[in-house]
PDB file of N, CA and C in Angstrom:
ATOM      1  N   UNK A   1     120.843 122.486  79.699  1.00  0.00           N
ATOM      2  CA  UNK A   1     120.067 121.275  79.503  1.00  0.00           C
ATOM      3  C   UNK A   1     120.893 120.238  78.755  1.00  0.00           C
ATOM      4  N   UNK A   2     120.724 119.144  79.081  1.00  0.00           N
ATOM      5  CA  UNK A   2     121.533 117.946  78.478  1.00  0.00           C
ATOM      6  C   UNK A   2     120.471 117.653  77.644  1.00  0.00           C
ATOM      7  N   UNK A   3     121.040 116.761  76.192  1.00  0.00           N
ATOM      8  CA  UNK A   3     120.065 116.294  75.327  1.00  0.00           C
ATOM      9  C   UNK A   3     120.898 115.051  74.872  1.00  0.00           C
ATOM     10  N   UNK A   4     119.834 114.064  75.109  1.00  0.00           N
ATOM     11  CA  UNK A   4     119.960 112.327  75.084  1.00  0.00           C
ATOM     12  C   UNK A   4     119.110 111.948  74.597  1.00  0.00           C
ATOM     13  N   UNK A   5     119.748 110.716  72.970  1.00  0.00           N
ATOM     14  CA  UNK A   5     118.653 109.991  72.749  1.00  0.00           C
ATOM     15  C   UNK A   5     117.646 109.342  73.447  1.00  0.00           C
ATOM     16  N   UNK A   6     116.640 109.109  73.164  1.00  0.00           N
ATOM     17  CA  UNK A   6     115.392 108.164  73.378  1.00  0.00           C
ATOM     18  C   UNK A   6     116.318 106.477  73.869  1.00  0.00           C
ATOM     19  N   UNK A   7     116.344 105.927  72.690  1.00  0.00           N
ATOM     20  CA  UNK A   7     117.187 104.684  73.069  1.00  0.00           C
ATOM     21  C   UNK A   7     117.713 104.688  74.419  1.00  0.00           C
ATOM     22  N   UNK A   8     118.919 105.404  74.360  1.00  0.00           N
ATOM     23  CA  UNK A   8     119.755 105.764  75.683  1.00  0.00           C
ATOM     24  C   UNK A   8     118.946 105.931  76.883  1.00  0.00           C
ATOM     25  N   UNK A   9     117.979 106.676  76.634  1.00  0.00           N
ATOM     26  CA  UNK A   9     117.158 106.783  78.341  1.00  0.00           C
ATOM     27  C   UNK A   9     116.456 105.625  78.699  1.00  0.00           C
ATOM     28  N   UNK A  10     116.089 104.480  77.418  1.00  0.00           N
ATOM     29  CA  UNK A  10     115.061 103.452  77.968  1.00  0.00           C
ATOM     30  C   UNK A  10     116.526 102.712  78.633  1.00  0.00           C
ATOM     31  N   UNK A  11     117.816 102.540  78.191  1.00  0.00           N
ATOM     32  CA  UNK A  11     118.489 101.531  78.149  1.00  0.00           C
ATOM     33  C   UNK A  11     119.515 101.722  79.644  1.00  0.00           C
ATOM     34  N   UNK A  12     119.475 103.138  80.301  1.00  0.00           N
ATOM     35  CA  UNK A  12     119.685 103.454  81.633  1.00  0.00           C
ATOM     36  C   UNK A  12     118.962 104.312  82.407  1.00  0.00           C
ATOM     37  N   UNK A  13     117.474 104.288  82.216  1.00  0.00           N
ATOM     38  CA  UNK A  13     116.438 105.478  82.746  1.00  0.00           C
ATOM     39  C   UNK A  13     117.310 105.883  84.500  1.00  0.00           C
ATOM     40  N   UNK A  14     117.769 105.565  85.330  1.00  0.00           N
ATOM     41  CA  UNK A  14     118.214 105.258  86.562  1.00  0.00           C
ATOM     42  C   UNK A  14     119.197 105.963  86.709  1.00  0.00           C
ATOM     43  N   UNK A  15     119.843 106.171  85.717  1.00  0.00           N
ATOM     44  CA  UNK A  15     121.012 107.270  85.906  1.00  0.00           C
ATOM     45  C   UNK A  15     120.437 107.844  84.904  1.00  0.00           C
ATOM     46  N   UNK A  16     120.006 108.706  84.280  1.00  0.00           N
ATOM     47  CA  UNK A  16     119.220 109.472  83.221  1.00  0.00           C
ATOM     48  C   UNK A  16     118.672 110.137  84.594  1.00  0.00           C
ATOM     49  N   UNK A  17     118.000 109.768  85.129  1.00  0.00           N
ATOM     50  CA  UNK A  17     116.544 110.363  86.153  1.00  0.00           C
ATOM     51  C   UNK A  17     117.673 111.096  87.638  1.00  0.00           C
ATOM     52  N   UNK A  18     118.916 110.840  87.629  1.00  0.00           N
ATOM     53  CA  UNK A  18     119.515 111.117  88.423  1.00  0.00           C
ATOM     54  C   UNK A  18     120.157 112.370  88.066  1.00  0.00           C
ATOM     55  N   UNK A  19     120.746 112.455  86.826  1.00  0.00           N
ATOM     56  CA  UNK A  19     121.137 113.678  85.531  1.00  0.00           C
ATOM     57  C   UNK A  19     120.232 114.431  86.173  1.00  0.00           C
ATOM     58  N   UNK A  20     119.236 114.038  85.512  1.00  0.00           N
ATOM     59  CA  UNK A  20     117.713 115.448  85.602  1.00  0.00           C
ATOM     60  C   UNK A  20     117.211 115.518  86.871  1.00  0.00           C
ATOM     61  N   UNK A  21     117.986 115.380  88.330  1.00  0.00           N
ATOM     62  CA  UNK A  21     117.890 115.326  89.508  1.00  0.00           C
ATOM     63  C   UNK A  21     118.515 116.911  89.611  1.00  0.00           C
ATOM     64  N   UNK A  22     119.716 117.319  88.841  1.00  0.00           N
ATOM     65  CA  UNK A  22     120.604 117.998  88.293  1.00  0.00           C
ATOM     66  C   UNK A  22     120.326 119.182  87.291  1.00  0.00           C
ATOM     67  N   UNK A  23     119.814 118.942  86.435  1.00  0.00           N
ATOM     68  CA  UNK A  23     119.593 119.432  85.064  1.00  0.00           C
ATOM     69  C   UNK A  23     118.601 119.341  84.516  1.00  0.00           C
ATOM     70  N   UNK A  24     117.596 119.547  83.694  1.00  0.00           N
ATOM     71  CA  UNK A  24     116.639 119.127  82.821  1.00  0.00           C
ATOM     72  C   UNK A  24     117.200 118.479  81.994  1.00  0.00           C
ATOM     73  N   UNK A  25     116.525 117.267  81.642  1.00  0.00           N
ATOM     74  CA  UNK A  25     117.484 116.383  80.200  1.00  0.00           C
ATOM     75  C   UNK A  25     116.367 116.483  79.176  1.00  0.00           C
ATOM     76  N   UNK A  26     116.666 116.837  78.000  1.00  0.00           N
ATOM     77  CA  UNK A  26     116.043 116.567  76.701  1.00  0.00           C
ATOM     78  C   UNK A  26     116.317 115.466  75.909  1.00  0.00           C
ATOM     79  N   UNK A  27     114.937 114.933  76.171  1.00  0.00           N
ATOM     80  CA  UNK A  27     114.734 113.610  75.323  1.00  0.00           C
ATOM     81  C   UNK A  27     114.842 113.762  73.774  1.00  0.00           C
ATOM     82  N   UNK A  28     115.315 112.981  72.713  1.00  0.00           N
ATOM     83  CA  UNK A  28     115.452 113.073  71.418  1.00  0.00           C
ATOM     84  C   UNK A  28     115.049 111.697  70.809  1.00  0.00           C
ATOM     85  N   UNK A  29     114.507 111.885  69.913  1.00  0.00           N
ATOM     86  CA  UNK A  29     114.130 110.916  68.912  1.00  0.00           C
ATOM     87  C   UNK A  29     114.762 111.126  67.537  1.00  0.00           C
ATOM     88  N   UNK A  30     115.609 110.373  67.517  1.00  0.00           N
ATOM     89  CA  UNK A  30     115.972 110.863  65.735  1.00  0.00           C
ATOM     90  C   UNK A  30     116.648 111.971  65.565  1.00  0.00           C
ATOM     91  N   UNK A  31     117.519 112.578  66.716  1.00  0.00           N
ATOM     92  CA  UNK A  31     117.627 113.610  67.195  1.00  0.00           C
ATOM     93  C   UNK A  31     116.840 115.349  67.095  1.00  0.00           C
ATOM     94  N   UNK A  32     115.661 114.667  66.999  1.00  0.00           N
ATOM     95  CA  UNK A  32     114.570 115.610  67.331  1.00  0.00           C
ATOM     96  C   UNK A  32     113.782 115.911  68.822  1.00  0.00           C
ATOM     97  N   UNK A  33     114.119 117.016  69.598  1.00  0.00           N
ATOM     98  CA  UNK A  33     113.701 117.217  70.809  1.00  0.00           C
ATOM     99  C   UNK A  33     111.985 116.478  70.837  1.00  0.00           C
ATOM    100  N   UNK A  34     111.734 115.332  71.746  1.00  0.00           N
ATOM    101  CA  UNK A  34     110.451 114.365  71.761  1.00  0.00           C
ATOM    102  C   UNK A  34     109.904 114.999  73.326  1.00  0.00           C
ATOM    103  N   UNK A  35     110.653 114.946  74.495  1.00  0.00           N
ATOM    104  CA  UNK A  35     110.100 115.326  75.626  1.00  0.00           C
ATOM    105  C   UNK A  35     111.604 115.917  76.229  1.00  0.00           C
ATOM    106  N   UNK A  36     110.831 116.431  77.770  1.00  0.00           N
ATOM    107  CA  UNK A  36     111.831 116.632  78.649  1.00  0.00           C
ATOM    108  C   UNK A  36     111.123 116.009  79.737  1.00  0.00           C
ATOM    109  N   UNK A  37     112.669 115.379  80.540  1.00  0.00           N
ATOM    110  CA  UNK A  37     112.597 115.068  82.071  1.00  0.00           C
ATOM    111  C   UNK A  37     112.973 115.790  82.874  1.00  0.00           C
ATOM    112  N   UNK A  38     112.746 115.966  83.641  1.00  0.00           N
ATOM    113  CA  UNK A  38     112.721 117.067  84.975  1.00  0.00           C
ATOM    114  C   UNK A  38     112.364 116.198  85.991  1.00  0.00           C
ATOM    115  N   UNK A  39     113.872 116.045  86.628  1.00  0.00           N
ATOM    116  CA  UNK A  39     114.004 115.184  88.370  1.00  0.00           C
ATOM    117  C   UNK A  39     113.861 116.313  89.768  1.00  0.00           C
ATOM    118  N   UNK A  40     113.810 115.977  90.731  1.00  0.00           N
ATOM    119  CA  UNK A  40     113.087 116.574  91.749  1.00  0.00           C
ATOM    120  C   UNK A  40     114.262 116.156  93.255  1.00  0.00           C
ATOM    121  N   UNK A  41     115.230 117.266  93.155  1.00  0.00           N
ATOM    122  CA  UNK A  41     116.261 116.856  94.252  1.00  0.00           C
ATOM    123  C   UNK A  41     115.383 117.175  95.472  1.00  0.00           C
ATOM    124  N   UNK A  42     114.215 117.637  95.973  1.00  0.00           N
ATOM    125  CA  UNK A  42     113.817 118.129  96.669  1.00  0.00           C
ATOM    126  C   UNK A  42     112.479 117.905  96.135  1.00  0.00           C
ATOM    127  N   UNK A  43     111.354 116.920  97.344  1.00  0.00           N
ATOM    128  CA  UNK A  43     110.098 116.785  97.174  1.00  0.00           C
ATOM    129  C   UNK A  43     109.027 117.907  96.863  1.00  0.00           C
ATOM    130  N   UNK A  44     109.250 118.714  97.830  1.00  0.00           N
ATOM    131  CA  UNK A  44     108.645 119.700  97.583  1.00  0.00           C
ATOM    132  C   UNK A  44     108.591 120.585  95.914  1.00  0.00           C
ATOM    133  N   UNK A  45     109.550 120.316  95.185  1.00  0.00           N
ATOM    134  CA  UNK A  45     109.357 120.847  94.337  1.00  0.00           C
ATOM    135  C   UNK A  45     108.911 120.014  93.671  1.00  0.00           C
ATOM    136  N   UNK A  46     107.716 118.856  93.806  1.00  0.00           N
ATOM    137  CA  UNK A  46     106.809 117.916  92.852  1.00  0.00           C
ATOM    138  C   UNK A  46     105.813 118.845  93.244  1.00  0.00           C
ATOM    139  N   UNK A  47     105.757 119.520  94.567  1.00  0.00           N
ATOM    140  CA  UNK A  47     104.062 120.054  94.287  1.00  0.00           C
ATOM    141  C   UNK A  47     104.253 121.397  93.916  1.00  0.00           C
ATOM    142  N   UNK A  48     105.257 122.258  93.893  1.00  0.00           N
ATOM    143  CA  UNK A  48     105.387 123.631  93.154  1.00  0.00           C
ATOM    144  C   UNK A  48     105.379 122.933  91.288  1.00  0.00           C
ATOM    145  N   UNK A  49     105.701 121.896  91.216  1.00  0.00           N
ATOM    146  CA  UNK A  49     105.537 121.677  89.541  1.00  0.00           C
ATOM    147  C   UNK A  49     104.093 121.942  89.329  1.00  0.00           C
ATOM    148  N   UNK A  50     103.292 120.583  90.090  1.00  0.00           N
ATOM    149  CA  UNK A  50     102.003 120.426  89.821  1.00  0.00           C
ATOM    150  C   UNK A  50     101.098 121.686  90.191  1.00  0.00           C
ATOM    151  N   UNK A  51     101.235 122.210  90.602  1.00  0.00           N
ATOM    152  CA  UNK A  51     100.789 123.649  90.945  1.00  0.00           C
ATOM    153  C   UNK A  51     100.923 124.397  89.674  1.00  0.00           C
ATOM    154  N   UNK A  52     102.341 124.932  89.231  1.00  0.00           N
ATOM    155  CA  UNK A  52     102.194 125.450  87.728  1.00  0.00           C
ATOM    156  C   UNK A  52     101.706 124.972  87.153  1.00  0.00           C
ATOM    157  N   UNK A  53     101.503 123.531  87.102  1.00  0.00           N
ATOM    158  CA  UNK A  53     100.313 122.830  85.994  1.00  0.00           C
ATOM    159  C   UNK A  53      99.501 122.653  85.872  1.00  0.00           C
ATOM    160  N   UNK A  54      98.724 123.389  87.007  1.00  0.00           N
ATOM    161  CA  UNK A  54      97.151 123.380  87.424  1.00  0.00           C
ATOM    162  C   UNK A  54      96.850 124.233  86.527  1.00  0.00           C
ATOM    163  N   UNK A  55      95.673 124.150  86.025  1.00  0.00           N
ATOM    164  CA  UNK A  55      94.631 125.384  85.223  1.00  0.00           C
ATOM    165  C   UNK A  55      93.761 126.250  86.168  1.00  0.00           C
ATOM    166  N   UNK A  56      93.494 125.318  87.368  1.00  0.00           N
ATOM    167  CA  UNK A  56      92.946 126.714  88.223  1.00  0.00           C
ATOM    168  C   UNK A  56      93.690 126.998  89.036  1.00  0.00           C
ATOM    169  N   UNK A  57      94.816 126.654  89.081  1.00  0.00           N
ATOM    170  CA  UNK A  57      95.837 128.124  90.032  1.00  0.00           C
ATOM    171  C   UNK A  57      96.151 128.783  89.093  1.00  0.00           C
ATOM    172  N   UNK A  58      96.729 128.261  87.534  1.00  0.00           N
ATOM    173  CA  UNK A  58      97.105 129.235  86.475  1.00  0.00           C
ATOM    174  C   UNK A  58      95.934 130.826  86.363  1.00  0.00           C
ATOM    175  N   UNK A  59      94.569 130.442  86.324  1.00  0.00           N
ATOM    176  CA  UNK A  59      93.646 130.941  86.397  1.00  0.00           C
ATOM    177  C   UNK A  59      93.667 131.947  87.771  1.00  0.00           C
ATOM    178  N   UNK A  60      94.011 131.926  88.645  1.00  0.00           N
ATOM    179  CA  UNK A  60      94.111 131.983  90.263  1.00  0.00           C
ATOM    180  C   UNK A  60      95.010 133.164  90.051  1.00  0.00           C
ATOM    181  N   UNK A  61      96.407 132.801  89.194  1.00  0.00           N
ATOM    182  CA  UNK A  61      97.110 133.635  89.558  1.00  0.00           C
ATOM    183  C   UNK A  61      96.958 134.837  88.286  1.00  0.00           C
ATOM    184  N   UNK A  62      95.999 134.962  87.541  1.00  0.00           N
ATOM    185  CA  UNK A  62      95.934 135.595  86.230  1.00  0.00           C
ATOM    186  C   UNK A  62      94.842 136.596  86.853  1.00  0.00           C
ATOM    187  N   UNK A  63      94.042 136.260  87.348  1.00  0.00           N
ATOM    188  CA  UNK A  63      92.587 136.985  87.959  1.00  0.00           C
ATOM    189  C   UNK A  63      93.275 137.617  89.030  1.00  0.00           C
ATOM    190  N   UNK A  64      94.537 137.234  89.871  1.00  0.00           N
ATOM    191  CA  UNK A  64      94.921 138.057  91.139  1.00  0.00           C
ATOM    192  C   UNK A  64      96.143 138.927  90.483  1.00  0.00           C
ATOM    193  N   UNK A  65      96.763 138.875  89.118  1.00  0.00           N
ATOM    194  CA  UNK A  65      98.226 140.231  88.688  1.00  0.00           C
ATOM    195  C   UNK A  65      96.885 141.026  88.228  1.00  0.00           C
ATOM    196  N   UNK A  66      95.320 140.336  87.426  1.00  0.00           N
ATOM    197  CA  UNK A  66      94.567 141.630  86.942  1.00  0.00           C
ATOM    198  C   UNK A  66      94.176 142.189  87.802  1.00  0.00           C
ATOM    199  N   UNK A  67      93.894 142.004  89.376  1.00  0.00           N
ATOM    200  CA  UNK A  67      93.514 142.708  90.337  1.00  0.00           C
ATOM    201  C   UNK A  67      94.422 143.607  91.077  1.00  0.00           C
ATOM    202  N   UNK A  68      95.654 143.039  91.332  1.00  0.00           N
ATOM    203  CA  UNK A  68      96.674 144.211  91.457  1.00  0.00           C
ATOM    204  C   UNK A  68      96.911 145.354  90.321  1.00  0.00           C
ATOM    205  N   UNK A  69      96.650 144.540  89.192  1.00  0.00           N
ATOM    206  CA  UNK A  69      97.067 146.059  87.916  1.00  0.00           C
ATOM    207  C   UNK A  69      95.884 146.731  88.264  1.00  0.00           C
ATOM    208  N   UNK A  70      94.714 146.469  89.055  1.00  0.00           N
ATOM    209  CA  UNK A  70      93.211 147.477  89.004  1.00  0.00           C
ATOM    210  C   UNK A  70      93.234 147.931  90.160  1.00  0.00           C
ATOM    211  N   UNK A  71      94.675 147.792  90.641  1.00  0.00           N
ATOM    212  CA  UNK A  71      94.948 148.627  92.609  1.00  0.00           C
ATOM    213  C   UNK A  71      94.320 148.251  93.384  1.00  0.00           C
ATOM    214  N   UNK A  72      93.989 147.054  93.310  1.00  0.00           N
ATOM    215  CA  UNK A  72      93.371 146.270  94.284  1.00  0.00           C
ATOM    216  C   UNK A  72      94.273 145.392  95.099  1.00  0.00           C
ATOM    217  N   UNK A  73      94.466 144.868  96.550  1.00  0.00           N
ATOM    218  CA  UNK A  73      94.880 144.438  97.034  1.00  0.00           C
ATOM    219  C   UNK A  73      96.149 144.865  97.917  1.00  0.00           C
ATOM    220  N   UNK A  74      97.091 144.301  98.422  1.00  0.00           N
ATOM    221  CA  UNK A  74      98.285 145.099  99.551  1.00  0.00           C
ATOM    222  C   UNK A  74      99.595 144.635  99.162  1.00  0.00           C
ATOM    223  N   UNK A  75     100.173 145.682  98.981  1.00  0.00           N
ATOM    224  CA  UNK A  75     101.779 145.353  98.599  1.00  0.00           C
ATOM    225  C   UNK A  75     102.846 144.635  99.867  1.00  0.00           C
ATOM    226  N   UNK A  76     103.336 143.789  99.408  1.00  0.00           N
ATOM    227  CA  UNK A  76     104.549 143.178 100.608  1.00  0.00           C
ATOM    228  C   UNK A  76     105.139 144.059 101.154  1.00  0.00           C
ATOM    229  N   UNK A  77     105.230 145.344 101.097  1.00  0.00           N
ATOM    230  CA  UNK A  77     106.076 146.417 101.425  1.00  0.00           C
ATOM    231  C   UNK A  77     104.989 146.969 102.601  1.00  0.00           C
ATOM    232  N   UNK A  78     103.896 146.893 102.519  1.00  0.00           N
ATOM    233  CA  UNK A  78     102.566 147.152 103.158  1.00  0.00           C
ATOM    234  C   UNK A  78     102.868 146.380 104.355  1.00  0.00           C
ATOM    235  N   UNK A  79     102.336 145.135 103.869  1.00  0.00           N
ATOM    236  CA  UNK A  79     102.280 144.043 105.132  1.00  0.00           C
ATOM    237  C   UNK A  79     103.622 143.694 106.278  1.00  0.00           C
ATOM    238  N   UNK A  80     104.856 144.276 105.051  1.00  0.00           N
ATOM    239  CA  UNK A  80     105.456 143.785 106.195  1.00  0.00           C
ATOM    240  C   UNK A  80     105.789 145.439 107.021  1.00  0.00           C
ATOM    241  N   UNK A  81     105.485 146.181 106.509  1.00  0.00           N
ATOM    242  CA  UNK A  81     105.432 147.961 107.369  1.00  0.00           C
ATOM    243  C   UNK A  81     104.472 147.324 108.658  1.00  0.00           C
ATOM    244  N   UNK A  82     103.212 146.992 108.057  1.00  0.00           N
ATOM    245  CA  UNK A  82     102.136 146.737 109.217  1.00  0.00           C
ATOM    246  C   UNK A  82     102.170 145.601 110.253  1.00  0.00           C
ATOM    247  N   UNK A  83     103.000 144.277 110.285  1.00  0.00           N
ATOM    248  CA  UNK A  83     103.576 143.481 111.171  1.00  0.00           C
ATOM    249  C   UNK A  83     104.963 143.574 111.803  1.00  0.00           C
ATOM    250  N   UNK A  84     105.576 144.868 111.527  1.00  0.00           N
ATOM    251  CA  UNK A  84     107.088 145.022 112.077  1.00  0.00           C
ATOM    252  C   UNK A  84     107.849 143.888 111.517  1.00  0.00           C
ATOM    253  N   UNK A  85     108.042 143.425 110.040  1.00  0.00           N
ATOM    254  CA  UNK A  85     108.658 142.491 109.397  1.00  0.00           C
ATOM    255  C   UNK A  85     109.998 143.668 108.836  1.00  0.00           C
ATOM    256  N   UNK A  86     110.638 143.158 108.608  1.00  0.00           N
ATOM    257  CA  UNK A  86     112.266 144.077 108.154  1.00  0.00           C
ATOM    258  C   UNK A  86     111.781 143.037 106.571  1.00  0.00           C
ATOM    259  N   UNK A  87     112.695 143.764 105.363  1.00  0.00           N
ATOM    260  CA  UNK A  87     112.743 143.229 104.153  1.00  0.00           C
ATOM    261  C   UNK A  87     113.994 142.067 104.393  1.00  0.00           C
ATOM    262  N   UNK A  88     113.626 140.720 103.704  1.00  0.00           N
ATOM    263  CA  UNK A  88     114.909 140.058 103.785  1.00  0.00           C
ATOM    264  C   UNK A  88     116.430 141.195 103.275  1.00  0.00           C
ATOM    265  N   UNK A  89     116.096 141.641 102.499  1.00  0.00           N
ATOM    266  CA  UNK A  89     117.190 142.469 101.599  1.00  0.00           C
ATOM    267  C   UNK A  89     117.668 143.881 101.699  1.00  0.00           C
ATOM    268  N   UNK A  90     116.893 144.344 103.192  1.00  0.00           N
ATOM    269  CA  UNK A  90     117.204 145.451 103.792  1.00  0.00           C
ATOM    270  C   UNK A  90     118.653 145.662 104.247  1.00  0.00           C
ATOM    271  N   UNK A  91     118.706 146.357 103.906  1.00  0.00           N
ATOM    272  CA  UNK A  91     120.788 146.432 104.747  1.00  0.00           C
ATOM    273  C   UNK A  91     120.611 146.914 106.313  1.00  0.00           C
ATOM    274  N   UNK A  92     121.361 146.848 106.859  1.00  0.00           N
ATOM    275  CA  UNK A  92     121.781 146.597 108.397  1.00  0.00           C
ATOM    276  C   UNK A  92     121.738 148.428 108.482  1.00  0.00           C
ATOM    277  N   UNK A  93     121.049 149.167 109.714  1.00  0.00           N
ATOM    278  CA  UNK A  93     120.626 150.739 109.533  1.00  0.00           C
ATOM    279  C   UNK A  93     122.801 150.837 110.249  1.00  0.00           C
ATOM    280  N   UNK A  94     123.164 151.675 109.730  1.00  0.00           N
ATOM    281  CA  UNK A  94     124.713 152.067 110.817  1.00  0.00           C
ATOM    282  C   UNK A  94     124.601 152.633 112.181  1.00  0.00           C
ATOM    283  N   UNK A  95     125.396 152.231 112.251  1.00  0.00           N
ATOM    284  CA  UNK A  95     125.560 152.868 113.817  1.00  0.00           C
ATOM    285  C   UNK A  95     126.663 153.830 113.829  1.00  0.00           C
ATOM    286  N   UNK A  96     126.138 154.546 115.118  1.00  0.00           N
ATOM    287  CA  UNK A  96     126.959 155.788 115.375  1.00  0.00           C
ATOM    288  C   UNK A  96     128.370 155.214 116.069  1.00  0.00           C
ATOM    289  N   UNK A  97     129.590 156.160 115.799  1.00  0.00           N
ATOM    290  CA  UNK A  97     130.540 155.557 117.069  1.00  0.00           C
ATOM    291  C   UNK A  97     130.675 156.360 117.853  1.00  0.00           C
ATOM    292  N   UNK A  98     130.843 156.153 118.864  1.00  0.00           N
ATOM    293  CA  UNK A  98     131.034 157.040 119.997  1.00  0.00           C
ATOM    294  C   UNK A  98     131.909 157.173 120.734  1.00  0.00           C
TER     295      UNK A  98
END
């Protein structure tokens, strides 16, 4: 993480916002951590932010790890056995030579 005065970010926010396109930048006041910026090289990751920042997906996803810890529900290992899916991370089976 980069850490930049306050001053400094009002006085080039434009390349600051391009940094944290990159990096998270930490804002400072007085050189006391005040905020962070977090830029978005990729749109999609504005709605995976706002998503973690939801209270009812936070909620969503707290009520669905307590339902798996109570053996409820189907493991990825399940679903993809039951659609003929291979694991991304499966290794290649060998072959015989002949």
């Amino acid at each position: 993480m980069i850490r930049i005065p306050i001053n400094r970010v009002k006085d080039d926010l434009s390349r600051v916002l391009r940094m944290a396109e990159k990096e998270d930048v930490i804002i400072t006041r007085h050189g006391v951590p005040a905020g962070i910026l977090i830029g978005f090289e990729d749109p999609e990751a504005w709605w995976e932010e706002l998503l973690l920042r939801d209270p009812r997906f936070r909620a969503r996803v707290t009520q669905a790890r307590g339902s798996l810890r109570e053996g409820h529900g189907t493991r990825i290992e399940e679903l993809r056995a039951n659609y003929g899916i291979e694991s991304e991370t499966a290794e290649a089976s060998p072959t015989e030579e002949g």
